[in-house]
PDB file of N, CA and C in Angstrom:
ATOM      1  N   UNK A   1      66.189 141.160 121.415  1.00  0.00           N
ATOM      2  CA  UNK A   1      66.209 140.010 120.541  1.00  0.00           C
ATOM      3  C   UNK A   1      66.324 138.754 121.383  1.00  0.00           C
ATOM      4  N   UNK A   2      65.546 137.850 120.774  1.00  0.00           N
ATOM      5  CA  UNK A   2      65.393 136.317 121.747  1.00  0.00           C
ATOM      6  C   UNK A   2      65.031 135.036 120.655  1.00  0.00           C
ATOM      7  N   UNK A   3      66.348 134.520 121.194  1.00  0.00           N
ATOM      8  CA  UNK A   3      65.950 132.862 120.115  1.00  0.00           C
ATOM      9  C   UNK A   3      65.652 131.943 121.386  1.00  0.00           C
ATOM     10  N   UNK A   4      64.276 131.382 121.042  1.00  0.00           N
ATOM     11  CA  UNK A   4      64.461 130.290 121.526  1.00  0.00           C
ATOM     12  C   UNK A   4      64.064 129.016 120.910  1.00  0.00           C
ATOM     13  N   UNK A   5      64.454 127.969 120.865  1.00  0.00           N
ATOM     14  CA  UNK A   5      64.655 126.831 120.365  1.00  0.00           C
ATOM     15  C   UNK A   5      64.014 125.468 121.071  1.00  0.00           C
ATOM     16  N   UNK A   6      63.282 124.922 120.287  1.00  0.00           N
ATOM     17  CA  UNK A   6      63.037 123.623 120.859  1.00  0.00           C
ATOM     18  C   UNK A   6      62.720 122.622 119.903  1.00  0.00           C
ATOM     19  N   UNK A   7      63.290 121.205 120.408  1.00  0.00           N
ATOM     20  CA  UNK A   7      63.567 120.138 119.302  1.00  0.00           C
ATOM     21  C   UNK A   7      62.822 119.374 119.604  1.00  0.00           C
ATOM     22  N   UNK A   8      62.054 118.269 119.018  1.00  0.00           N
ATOM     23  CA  UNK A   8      61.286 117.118 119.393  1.00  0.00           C
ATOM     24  C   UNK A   8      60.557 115.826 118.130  1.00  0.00           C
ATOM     25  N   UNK A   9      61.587 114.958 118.023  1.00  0.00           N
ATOM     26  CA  UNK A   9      60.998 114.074 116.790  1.00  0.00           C
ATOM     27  C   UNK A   9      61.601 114.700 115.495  1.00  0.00           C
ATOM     28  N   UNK A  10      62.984 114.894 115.041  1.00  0.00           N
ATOM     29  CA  UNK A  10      63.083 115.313 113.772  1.00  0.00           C
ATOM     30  C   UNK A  10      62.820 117.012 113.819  1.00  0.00           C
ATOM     31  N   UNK A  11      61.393 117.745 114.420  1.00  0.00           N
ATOM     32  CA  UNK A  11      61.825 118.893 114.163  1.00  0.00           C
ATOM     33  C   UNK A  11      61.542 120.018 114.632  1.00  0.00           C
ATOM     34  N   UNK A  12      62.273 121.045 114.913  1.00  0.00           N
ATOM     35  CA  UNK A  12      62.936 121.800 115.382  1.00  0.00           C
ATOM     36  C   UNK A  12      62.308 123.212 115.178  1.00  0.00           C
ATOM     37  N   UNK A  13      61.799 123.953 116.220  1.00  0.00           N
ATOM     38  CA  UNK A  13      60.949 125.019 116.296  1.00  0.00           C
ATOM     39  C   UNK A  13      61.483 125.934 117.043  1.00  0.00           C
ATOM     40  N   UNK A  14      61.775 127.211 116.099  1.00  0.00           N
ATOM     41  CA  UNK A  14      62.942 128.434 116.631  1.00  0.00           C
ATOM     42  C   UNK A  14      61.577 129.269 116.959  1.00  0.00           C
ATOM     43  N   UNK A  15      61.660 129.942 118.049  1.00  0.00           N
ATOM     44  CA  UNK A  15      60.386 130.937 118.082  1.00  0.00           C
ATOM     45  C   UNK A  15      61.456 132.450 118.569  1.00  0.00           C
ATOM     46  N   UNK A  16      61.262 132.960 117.838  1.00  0.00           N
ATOM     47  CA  UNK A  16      61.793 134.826 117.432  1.00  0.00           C
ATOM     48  C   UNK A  16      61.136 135.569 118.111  1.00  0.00           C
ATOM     49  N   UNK A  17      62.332 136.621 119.135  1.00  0.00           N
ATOM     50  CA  UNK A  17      61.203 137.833 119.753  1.00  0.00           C
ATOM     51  C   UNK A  17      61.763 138.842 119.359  1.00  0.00           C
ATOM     52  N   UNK A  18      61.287 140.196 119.176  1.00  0.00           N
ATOM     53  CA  UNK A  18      62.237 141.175 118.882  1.00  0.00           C
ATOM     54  C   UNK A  18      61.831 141.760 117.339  1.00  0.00           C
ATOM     55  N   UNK A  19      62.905 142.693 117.383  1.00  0.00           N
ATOM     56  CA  UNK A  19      63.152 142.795 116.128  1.00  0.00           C
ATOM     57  C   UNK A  19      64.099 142.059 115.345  1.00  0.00           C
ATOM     58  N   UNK A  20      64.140 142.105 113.909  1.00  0.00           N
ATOM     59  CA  UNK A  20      64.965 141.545 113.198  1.00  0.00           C
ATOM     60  C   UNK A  20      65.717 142.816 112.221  1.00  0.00           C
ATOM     61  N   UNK A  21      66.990 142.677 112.193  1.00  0.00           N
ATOM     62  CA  UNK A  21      67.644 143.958 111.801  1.00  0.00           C
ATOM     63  C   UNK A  21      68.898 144.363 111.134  1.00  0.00           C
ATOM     64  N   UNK A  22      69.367 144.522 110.862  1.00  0.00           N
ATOM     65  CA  UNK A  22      71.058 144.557 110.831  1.00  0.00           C
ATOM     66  C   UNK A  22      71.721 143.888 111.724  1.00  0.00           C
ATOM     67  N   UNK A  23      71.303 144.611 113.247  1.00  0.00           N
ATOM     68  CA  UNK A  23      71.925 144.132 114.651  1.00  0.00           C
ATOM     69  C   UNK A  23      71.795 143.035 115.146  1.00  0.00           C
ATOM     70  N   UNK A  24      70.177 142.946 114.819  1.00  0.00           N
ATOM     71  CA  UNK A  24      70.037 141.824 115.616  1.00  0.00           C
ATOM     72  C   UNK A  24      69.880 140.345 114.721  1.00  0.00           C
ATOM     73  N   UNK A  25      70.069 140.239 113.420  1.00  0.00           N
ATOM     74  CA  UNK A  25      70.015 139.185 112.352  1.00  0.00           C
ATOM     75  C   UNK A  25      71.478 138.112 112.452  1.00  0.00           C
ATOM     76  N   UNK A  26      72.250 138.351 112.716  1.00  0.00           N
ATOM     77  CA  UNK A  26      73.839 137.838 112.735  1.00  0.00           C
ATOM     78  C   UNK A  26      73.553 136.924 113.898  1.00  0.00           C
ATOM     79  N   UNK A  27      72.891 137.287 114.794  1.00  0.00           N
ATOM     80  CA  UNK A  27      73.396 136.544 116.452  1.00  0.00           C
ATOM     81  C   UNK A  27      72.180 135.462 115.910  1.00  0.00           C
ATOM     82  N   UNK A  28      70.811 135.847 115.563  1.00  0.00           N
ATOM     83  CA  UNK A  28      69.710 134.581 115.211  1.00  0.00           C
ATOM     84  C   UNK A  28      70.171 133.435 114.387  1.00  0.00           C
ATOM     85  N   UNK A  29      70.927 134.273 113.137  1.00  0.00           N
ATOM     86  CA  UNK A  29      71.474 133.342 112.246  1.00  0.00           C
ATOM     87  C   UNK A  29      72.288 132.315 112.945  1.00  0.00           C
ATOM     88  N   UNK A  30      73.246 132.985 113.357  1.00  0.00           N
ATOM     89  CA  UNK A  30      74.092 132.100 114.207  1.00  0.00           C
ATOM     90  C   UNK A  30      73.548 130.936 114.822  1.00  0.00           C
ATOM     91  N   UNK A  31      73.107 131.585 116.100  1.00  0.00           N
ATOM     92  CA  UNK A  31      72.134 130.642 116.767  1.00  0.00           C
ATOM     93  C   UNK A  31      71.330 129.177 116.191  1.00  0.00           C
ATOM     94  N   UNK A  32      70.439 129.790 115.020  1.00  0.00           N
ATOM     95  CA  UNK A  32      69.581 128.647 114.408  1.00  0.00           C
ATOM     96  C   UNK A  32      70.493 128.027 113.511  1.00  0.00           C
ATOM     97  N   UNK A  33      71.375 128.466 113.084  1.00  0.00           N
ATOM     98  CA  UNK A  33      72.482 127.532 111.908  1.00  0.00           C
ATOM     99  C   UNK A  33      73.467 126.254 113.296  1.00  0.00           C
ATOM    100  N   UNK A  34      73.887 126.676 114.236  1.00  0.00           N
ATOM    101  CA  UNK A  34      74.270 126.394 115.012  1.00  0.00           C
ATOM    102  C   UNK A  34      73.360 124.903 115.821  1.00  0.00           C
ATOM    103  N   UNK A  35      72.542 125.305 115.839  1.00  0.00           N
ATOM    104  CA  UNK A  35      71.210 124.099 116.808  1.00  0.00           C
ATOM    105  C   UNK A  35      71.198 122.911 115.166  1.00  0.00           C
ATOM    106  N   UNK A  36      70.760 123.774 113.955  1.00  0.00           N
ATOM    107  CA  UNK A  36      70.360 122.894 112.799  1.00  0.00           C
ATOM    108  C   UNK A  36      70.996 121.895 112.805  1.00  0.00           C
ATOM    109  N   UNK A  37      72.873 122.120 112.609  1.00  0.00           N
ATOM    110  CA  UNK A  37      73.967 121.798 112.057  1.00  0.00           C
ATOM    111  C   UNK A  37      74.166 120.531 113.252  1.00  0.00           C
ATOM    112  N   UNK A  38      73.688 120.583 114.966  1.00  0.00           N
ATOM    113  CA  UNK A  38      74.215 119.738 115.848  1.00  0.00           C
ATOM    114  C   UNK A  38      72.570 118.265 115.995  1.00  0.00           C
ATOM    115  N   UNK A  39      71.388 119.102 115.060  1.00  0.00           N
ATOM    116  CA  UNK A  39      70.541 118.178 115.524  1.00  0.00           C
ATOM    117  C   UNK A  39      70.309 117.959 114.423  1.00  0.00           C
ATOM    118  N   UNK A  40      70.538 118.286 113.093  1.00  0.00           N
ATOM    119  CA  UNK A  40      70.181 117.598 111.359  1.00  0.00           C
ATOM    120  C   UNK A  40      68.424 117.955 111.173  1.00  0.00           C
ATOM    121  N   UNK A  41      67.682 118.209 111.841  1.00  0.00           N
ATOM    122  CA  UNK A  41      66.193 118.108 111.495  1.00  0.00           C
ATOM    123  C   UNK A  41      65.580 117.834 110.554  1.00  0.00           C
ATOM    124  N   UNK A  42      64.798 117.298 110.230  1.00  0.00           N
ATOM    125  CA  UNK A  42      63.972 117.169 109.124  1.00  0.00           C
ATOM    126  C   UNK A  42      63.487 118.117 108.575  1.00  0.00           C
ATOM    127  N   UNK A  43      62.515 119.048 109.959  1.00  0.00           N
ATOM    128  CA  UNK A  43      61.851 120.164 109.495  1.00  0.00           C
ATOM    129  C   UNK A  43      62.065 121.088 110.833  1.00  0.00           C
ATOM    130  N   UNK A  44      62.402 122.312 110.012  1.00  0.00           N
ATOM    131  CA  UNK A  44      62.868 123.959 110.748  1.00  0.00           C
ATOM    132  C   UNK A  44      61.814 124.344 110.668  1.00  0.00           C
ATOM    133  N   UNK A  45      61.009 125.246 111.798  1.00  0.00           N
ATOM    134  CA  UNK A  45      59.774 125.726 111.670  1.00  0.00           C
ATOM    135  C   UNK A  45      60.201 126.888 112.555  1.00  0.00           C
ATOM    136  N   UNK A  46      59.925 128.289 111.698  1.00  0.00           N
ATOM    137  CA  UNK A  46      60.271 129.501 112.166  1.00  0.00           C
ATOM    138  C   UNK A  46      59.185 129.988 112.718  1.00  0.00           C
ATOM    139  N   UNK A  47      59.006 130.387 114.158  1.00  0.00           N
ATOM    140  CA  UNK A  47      57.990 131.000 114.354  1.00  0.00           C
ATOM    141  C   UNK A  47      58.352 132.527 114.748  1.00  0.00           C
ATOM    142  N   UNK A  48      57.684 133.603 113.874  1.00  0.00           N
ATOM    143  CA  UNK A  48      57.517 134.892 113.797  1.00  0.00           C
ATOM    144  C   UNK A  48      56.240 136.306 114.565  1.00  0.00           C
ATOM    145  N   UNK A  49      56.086 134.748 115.740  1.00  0.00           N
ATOM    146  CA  UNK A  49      54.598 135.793 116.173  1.00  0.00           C
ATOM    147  C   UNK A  49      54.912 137.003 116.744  1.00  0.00           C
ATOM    148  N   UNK A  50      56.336 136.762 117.454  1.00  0.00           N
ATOM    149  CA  UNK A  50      56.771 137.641 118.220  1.00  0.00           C
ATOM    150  C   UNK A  50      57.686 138.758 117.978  1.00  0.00           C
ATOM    151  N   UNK A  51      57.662 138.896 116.639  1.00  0.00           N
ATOM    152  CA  UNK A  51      58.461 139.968 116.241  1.00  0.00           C
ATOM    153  C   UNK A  51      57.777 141.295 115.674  1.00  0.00           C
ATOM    154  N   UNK A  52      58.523 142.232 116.320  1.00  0.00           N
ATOM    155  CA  UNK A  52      57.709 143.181 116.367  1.00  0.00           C
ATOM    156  C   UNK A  52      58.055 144.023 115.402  1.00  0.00           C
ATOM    157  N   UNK A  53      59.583 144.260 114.535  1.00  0.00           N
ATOM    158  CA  UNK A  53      59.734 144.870 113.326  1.00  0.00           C
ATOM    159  C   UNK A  53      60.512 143.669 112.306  1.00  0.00           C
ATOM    160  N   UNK A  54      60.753 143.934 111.214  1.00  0.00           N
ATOM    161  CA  UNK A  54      61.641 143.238 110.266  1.00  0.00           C
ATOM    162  C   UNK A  54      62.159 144.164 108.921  1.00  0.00           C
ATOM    163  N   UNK A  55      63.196 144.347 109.189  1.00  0.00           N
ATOM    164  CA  UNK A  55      63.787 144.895 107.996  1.00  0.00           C
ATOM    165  C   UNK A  55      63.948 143.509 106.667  1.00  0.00           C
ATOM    166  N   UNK A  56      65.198 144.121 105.628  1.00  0.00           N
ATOM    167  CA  UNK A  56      65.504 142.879 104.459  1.00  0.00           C
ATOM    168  C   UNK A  56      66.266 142.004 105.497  1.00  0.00           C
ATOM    169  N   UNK A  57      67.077 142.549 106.444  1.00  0.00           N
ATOM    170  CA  UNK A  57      67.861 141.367 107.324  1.00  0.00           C
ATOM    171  C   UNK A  57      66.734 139.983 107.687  1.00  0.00           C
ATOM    172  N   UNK A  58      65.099 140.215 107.669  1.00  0.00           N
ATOM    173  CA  UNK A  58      65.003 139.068 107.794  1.00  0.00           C
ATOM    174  C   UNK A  58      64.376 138.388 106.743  1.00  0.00           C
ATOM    175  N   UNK A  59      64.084 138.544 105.372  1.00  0.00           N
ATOM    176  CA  UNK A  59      64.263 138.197 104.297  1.00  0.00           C
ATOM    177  C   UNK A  59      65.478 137.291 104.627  1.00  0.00           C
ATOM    178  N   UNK A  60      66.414 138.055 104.754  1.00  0.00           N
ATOM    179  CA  UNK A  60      68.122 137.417 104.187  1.00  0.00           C
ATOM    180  C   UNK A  60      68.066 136.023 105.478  1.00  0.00           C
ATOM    181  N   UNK A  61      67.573 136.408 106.244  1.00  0.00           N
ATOM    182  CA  UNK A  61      67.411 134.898 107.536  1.00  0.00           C
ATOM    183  C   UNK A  61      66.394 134.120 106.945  1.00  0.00           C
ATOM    184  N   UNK A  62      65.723 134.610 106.666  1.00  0.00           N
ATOM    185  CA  UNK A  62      64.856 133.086 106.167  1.00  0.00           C
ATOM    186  C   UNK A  62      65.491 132.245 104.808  1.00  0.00           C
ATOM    187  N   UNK A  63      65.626 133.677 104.047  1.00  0.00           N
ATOM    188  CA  UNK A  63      66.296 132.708 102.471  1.00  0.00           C
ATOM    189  C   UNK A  63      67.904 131.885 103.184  1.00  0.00           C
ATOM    190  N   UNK A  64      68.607 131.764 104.049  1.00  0.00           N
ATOM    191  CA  UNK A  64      69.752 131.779 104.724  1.00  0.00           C
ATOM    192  C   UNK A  64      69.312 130.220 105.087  1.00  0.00           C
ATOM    193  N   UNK A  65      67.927 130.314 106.244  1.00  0.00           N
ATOM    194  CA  UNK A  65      67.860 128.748 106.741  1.00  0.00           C
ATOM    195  C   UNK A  65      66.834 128.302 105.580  1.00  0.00           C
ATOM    196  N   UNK A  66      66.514 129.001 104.596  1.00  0.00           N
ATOM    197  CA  UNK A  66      65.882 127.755 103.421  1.00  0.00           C
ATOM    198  C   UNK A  66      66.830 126.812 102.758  1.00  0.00           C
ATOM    199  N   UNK A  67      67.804 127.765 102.167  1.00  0.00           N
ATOM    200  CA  UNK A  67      68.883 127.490 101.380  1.00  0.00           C
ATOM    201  C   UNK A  67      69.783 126.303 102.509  1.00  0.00           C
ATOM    202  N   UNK A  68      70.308 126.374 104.389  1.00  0.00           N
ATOM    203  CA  UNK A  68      70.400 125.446 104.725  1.00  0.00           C
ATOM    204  C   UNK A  68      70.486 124.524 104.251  1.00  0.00           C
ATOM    205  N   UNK A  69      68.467 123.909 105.272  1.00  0.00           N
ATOM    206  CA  UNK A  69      67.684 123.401 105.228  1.00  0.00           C
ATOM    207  C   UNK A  69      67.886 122.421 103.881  1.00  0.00           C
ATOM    208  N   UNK A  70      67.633 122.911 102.960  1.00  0.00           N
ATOM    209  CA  UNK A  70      67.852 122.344 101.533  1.00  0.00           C
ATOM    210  C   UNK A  70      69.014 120.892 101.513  1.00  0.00           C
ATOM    211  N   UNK A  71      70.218 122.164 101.798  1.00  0.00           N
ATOM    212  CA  UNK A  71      71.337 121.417 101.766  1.00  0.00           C
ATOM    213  C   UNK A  71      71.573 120.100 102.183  1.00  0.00           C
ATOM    214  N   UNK A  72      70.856 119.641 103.558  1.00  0.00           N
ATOM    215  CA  UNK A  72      70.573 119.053 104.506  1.00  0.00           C
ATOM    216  C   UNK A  72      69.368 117.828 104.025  1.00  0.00           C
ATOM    217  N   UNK A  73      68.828 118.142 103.205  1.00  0.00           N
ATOM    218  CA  UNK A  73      67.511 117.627 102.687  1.00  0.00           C
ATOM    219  C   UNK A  73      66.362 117.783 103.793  1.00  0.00           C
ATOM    220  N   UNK A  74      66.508 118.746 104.443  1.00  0.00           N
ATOM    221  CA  UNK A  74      65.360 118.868 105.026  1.00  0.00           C
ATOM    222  C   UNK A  74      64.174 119.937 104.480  1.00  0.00           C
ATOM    223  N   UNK A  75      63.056 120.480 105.500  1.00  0.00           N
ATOM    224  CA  UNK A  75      61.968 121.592 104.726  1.00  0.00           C
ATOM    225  C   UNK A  75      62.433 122.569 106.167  1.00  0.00           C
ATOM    226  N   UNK A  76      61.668 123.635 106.001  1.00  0.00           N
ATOM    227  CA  UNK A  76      61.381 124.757 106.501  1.00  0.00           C
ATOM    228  C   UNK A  76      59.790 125.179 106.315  1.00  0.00           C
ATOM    229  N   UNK A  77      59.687 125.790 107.704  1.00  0.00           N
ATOM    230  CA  UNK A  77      57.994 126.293 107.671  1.00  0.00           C
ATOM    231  C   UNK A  77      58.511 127.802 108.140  1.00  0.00           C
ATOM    232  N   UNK A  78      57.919 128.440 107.242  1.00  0.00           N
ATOM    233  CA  UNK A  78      57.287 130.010 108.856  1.00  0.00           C
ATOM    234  C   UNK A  78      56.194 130.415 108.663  1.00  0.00           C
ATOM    235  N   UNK A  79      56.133 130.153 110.328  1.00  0.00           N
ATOM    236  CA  UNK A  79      54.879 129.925 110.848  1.00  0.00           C
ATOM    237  C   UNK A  79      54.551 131.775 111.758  1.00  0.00           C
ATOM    238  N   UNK A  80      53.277 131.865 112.109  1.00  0.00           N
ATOM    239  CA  UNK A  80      52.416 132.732 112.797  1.00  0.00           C
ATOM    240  C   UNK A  80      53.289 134.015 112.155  1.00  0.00           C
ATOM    241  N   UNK A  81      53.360 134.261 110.734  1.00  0.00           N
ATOM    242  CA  UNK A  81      53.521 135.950 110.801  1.00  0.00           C
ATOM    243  C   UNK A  81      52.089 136.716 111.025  1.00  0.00           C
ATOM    244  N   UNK A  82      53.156 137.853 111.712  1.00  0.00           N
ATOM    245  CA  UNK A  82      52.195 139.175 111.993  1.00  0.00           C
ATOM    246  C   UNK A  82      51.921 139.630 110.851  1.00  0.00           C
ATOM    247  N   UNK A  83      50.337 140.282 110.594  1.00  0.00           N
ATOM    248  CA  UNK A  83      49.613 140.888 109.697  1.00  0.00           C
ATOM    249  C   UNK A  83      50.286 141.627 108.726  1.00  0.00           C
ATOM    250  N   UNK A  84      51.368 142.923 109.835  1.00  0.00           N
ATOM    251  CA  UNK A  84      52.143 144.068 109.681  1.00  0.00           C
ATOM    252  C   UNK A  84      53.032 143.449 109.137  1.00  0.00           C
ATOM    253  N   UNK A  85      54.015 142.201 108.856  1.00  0.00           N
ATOM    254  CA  UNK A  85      54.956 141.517 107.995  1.00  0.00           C
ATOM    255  C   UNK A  85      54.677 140.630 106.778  1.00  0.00           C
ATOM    256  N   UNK A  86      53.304 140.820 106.426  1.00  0.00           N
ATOM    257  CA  UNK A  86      53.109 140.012 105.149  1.00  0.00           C
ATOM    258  C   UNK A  86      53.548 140.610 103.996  1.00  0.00           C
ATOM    259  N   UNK A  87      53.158 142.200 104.133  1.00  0.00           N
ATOM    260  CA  UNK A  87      53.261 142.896 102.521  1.00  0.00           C
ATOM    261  C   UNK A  87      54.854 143.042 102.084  1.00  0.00           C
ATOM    262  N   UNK A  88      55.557 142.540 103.459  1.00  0.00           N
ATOM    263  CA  UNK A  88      57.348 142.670 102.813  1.00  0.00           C
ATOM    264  C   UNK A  88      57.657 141.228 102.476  1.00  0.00           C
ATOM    265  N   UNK A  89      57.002 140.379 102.703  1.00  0.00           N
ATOM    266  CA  UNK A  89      57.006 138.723 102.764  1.00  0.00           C
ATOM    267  C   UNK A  89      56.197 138.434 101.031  1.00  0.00           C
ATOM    268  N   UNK A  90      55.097 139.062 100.867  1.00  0.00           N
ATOM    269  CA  UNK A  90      54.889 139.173  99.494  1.00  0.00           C
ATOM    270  C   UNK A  90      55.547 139.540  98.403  1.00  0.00           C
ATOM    271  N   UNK A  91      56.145 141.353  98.662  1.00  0.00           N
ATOM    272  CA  UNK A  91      56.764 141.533  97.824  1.00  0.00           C
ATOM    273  C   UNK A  91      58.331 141.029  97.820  1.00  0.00           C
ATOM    274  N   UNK A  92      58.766 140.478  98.529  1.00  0.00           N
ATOM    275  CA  UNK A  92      60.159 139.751  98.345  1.00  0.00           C
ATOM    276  C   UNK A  92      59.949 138.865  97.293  1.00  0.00           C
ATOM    277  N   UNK A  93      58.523 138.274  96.947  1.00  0.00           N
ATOM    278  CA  UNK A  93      58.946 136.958  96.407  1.00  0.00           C
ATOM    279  C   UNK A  93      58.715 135.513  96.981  1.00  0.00           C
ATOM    280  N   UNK A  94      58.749 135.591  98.084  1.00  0.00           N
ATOM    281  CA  UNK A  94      59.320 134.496  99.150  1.00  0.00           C
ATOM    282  C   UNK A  94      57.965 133.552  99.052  1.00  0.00           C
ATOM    283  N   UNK A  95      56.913 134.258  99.316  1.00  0.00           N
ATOM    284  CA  UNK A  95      55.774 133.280  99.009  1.00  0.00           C
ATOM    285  C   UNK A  95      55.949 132.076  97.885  1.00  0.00           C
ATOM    286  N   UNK A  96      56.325 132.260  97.034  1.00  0.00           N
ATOM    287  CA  UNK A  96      56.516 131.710  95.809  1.00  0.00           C
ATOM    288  C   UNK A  96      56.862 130.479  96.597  1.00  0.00           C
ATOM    289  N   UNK A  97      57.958 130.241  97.302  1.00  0.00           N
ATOM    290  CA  UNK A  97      58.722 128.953  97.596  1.00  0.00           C
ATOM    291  C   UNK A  97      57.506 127.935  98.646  1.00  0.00           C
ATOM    292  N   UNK A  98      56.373 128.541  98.957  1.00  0.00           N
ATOM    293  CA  UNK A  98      55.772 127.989  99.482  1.00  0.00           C
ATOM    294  C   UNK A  98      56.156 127.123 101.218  1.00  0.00           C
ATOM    295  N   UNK A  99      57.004 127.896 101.564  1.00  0.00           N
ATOM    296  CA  UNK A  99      57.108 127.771 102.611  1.00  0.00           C
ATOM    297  C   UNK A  99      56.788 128.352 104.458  1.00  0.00           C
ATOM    298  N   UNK A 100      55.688 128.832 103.316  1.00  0.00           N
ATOM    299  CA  UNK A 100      55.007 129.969 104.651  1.00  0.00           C
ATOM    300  C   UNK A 100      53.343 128.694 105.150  1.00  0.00           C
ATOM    301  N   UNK A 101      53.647 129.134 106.185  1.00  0.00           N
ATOM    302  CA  UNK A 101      51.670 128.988 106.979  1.00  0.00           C
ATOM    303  C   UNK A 101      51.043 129.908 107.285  1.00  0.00           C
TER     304      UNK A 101
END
């Protein structure tokens, strides 16, 4: 698992390696709630190219920095999902909020 983070102009681009999981969902959360909370962003942009599984743990991370995000009055993007993560990204629902690319 790998967060890395980079900020520039308002907003703020987490790029995810790994899996997302039980194990490894707590330390990301952390991480990206942590960077949000010290730089305010406008806009969180999750990038997912690099993940290679996802359980509901990352459902529960994205609805986690939407709900943020919100709080904050800012948006959220996620960006570059893999092919293999759309049909759990559909049936969650999550599309609906329109915060996918």
């Amino acid at each position: 698992m790998a967060v890395r983070i980079s900020s520039n102009d308002g907003v703020m681009t987490v790029f995810l390696e790994g899996d997302i999981d039980h194990h490894t969902a707590k330390e990301m959360r952390e991480t990206i709630d942590l960077n949000v909370n010290k730089s305010n962003p406008n806009l969180l942009n999750i990038d997912f190219e690099k993940i290679q599984f996802m359980d509901s743990s990352g459902i529960g991370l994205i609805m986690g920095r939407y709900k943020l995000m919100n709080s904050i009055g800012g948006k959220i993007k996620i960006i570059n999902i893999p092919n293999r993560l759309e049909k759990m990204i559909k049936l969650s629902g999550l599309i609906q909020l329109g915060i996918f690319e």
